[in-house]
N, C-alpha and C. Protein backbone atom coordinates (compact mmCIF):
# COMPACT_ATOMS: atom_id res chain seq x y z
N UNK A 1 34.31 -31.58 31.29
CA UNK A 1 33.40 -30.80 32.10
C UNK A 1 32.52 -29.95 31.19
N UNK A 2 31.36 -29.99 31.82
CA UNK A 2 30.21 -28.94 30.97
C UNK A 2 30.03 -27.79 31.21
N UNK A 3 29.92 -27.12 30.35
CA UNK A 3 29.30 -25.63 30.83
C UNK A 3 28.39 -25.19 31.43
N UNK A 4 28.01 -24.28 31.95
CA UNK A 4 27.00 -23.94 32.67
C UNK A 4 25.92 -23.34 32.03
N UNK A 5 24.54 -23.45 32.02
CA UNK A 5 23.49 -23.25 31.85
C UNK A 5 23.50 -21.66 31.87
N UNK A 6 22.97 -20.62 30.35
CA UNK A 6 22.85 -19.17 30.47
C UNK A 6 21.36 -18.91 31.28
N UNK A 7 21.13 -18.25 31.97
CA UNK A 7 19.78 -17.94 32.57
C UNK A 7 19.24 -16.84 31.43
N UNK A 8 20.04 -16.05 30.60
CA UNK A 8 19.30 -15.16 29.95
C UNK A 8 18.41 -15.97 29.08
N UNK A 9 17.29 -15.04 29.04
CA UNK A 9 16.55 -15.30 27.80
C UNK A 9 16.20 -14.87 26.81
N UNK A 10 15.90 -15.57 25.77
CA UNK A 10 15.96 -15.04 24.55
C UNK A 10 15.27 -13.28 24.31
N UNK A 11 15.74 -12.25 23.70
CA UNK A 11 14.41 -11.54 23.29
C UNK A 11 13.49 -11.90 22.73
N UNK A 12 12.05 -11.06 23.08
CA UNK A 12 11.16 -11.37 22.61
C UNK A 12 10.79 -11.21 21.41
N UNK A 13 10.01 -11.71 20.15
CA UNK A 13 9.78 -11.83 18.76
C UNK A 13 9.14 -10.27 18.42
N UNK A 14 9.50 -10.12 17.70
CA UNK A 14 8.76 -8.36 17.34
C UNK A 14 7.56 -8.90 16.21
N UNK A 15 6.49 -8.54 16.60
CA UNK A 15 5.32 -8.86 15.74
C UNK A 15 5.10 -7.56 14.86
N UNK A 16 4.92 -7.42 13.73
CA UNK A 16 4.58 -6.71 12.84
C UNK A 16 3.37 -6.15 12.55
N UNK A 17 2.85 -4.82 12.90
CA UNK A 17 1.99 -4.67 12.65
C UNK A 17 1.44 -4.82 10.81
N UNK A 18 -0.05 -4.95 10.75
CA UNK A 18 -0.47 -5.05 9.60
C UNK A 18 -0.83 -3.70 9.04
N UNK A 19 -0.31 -3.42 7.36
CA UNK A 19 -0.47 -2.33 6.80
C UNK A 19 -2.07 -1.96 6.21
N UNK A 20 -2.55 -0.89 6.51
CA UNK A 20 -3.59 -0.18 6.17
C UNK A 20 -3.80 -1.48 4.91
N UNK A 21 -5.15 -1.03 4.27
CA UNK A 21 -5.77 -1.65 3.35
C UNK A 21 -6.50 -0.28 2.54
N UNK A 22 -7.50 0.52 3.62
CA UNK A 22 -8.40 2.24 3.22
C UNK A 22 -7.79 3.03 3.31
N UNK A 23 -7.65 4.12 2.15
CA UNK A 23 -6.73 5.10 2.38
C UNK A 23 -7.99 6.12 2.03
N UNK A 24 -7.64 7.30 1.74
CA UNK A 24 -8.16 8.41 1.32
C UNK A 24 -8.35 8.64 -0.13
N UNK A 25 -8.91 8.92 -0.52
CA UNK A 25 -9.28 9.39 -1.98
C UNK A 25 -8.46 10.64 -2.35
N UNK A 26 -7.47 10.83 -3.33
CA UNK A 26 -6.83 12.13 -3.94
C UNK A 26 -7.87 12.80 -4.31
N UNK A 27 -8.97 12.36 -5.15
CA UNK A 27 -9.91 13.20 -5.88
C UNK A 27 -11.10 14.05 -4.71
N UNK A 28 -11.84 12.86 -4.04
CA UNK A 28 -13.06 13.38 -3.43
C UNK A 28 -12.83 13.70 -1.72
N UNK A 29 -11.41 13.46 -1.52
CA UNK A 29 -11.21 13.25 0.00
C UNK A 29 -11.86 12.73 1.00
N UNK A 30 -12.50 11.57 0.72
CA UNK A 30 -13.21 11.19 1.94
C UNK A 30 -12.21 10.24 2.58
N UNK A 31 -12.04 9.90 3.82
CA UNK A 31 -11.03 8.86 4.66
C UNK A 31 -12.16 7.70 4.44
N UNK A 32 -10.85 7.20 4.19
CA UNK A 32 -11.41 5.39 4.42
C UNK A 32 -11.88 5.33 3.03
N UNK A 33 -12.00 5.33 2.34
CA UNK A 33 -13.21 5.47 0.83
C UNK A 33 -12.65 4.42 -0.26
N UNK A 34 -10.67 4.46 -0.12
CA UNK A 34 -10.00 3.72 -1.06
C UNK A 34 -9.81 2.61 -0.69
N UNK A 35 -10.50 1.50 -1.78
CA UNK A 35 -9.87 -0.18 -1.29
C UNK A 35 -8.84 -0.38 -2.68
N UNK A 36 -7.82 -1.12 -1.93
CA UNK A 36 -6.94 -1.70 -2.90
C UNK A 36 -6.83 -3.23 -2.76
N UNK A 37 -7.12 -3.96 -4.06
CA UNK A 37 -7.59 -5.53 -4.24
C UNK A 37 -5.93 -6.01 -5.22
N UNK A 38 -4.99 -6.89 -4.87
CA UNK A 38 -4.33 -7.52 -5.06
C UNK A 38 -5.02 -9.02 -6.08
N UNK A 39 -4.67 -9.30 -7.19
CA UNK A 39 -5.35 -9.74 -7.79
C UNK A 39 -4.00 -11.02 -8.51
N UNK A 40 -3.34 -11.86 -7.55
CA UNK A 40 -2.19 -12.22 -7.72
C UNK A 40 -2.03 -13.29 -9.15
N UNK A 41 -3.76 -13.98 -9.66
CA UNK A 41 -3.29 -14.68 -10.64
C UNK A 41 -2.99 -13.88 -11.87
N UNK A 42 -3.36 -12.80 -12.04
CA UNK A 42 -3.24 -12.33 -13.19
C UNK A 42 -2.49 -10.95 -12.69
N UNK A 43 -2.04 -11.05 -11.80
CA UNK A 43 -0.72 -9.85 -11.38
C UNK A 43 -1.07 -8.49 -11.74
N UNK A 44 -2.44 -8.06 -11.04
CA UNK A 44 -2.90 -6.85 -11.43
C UNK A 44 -3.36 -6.20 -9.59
N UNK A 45 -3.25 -5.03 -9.55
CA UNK A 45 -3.52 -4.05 -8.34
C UNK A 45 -4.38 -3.11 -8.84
N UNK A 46 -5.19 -3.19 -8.00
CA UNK A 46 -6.89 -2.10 -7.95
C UNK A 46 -7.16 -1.60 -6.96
N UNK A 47 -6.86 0.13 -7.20
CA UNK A 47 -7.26 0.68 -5.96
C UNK A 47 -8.90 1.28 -6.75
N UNK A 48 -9.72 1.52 -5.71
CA UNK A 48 -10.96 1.89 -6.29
C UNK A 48 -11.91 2.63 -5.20
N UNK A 49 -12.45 4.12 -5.51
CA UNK A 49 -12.53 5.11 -4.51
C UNK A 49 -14.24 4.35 -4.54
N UNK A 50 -15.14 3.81 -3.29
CA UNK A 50 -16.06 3.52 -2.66
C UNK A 50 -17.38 5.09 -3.31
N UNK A 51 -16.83 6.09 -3.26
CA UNK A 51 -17.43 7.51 -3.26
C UNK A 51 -17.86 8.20 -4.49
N UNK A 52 -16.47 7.88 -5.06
CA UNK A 52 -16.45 8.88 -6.31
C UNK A 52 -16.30 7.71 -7.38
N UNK A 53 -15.83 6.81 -7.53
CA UNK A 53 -15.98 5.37 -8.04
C UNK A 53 -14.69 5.89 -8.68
N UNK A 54 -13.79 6.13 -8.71
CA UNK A 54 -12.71 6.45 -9.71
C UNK A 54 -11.57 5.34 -9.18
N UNK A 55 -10.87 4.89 -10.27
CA UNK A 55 -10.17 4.06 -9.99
C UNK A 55 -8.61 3.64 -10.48
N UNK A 56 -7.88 3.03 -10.03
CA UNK A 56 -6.31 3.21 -10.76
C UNK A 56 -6.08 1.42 -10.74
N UNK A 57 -4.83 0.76 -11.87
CA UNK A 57 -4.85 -0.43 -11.58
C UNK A 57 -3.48 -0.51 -12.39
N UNK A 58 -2.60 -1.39 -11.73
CA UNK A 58 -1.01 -0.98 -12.35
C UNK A 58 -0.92 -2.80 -11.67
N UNK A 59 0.30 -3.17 -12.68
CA UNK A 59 1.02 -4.34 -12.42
C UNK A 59 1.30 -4.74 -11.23
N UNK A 60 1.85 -5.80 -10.61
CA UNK A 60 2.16 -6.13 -9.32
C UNK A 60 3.60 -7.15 -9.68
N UNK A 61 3.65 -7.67 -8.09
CA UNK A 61 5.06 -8.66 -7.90
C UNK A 61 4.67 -9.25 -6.87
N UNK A 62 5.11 -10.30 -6.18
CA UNK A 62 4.59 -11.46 -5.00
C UNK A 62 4.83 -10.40 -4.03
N UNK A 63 5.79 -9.03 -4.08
CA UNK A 63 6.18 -8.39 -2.78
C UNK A 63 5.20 -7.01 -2.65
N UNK A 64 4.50 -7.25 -3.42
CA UNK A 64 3.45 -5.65 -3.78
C UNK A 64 2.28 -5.65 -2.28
N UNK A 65 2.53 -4.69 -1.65
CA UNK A 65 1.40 -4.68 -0.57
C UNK A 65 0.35 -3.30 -1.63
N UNK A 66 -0.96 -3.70 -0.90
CA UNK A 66 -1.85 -2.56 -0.77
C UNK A 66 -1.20 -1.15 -1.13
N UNK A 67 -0.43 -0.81 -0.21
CA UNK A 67 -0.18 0.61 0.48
C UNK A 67 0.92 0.76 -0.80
N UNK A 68 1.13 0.22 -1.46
CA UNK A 68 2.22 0.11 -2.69
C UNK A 68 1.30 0.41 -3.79
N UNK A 69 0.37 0.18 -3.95
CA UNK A 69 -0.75 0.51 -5.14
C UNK A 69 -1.14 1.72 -5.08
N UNK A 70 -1.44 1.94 -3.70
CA UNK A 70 -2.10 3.67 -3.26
C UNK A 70 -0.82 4.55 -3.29
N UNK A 71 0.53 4.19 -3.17
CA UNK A 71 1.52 5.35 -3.48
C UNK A 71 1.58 5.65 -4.94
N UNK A 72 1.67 4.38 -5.97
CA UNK A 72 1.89 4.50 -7.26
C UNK A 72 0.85 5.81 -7.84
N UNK A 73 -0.50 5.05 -7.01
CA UNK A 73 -1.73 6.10 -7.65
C UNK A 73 -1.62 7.82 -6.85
N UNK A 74 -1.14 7.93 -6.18
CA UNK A 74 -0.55 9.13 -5.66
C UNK A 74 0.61 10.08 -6.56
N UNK A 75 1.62 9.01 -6.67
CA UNK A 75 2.48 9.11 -7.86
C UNK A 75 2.11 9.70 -8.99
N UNK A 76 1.52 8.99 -9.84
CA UNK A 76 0.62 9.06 -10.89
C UNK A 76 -0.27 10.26 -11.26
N UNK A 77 -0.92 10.45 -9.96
CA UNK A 77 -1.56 11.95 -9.77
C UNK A 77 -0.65 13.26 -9.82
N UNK A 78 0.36 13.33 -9.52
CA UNK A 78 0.88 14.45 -8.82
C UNK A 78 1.87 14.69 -10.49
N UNK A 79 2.28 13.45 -11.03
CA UNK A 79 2.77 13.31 -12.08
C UNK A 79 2.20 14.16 -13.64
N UNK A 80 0.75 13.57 -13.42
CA UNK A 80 -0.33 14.02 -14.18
C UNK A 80 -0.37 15.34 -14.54
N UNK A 81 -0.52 16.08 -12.87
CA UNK A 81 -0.55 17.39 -12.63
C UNK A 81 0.50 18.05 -13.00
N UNK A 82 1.69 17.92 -12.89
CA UNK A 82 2.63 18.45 -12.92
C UNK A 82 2.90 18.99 -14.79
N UNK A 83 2.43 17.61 -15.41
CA UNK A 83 2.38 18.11 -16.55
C UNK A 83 1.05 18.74 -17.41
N UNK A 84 0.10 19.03 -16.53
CA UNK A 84 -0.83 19.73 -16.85
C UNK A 84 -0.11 21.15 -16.30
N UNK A 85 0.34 21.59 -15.59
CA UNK A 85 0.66 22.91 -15.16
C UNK A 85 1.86 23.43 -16.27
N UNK A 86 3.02 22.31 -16.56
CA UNK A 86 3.78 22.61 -17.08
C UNK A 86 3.57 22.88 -18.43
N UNK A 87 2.41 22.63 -19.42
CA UNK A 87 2.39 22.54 -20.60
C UNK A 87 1.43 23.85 -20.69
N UNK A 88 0.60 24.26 -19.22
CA UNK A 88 -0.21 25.71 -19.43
C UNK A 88 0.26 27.09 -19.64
């Protein structure tokens, strides 16, 4: 004898939203101003401010999003600073 047929149905698929690409500029603050370009043959990340033209560019990995380039360069900044204050 067979079992009986479940009427439930599956849940539905959770779609992922897509992560930012424009962020803000640390230096000149304008929104939207920063693009970050993934550059996978030669495994390089470029964020680059539209405004102030200033720009940051650090290594990558097949798992590197955008929003991973703009933290490093955030990083980087605050890093910077820290040892400009500390050495004054």
């Amino acid at each position: 004898m067979g079992k009986r047929k479940s009427r439930t149905k599956p849940p539905p698929k959770r779609r992922m939203d897509k992560l930012d690409t424009l962020f803000s500029c640390p230096f000149c603050n304008h929104g939207t101003s920063v693009e970050c370009h993934i550059d996978m043959k030669n495994l390089i990340g470029e964020a680059v401010c539209r405004i102030c033209q200033e720009s940051f560019s650090t290594t990558v990995t097949a798992l590197t999003e955008p929003i991973d380039i703009y933290s490093e360069w955030i990083d980087e900044c605050e890093r910077v600073n820290n040892l400009v204050d500390d050495g004054a």
